[in-house]
Protein backbone atom coordinates (compact mmCIF):
# COMPACT_ATOMS: atom_id res chain seq x y z
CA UNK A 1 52.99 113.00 97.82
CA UNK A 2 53.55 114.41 101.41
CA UNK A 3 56.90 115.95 102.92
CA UNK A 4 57.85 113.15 105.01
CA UNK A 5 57.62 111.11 101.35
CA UNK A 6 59.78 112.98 99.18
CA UNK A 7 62.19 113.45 102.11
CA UNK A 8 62.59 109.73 102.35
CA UNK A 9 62.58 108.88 98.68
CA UNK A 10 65.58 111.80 98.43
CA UNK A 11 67.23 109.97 100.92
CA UNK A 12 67.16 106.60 99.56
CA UNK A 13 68.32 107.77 96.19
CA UNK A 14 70.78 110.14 97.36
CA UNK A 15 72.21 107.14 99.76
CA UNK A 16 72.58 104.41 96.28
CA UNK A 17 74.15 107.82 94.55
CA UNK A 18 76.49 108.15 97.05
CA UNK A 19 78.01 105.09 97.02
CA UNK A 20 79.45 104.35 93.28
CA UNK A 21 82.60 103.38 93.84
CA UNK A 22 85.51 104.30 91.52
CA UNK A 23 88.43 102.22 90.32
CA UNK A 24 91.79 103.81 91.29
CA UNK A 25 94.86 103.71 88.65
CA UNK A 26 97.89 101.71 89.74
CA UNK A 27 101.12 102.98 90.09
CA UNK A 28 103.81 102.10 87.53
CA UNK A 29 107.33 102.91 88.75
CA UNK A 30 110.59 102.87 86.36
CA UNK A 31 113.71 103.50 88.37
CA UNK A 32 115.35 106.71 86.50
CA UNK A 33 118.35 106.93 84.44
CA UNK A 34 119.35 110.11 85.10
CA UNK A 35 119.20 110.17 89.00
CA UNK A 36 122.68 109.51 89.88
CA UNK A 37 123.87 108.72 93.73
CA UNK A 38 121.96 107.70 96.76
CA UNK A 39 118.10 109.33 96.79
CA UNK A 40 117.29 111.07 100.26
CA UNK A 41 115.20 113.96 98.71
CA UNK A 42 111.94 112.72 97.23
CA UNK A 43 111.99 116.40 95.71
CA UNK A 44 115.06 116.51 93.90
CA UNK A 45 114.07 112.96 92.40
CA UNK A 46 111.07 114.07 91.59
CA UNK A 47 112.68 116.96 89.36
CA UNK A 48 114.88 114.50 87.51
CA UNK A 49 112.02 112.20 87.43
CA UNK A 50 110.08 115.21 85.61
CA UNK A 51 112.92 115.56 82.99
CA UNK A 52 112.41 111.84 81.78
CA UNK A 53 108.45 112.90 81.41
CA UNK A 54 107.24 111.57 84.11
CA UNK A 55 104.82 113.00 85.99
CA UNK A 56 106.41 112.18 90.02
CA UNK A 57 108.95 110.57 91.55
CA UNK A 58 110.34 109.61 95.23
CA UNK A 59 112.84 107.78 96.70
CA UNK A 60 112.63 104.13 97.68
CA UNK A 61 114.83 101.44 99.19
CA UNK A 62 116.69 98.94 97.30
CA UNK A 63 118.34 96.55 98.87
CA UNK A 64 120.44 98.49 100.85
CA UNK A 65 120.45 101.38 98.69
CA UNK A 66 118.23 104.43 98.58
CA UNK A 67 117.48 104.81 94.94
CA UNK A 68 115.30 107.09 92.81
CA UNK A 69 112.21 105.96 90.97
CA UNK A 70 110.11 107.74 88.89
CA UNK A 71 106.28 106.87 88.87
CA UNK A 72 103.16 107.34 86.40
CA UNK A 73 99.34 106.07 86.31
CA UNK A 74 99.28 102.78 84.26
């Protein structure tokens, strides 16, 4: 087997490697209970969020309200 072969087979395995593809998790949100007034810091709802164990949160519109939801992989 010459160069030029092995280069090419490399390439043709390393191309069908390279393209597995991988299934993302969704995103289950739960708005919190312990989040209380409008949300306009995705930081400090994430800290509440963390005291109900989960692992993020951020804020999100409701209607007309900003509210707090906290978020985990499902």
């Amino acid at each position: 087997m010459d160069l030029g072969e092995t280069v090419g087979n490399f390439l043709f395995f390393a191309t069908f490697m390279g393209t597995t593809k991988t299934a993302e998790a969704r995103t289950c949100q739960s708005q919190s209970h312990k989040f209380k007034g409008a949300c306009f810091s995705d930081t400090n709802c994430d800290s509440v969020c963390r005291t109900e164990n989960f692992p993020r949160g951020q804020c999100n519109q409701h209607h007309v309200e900003r509210k707090c939801y906290c978020e985990r992989d499902c």
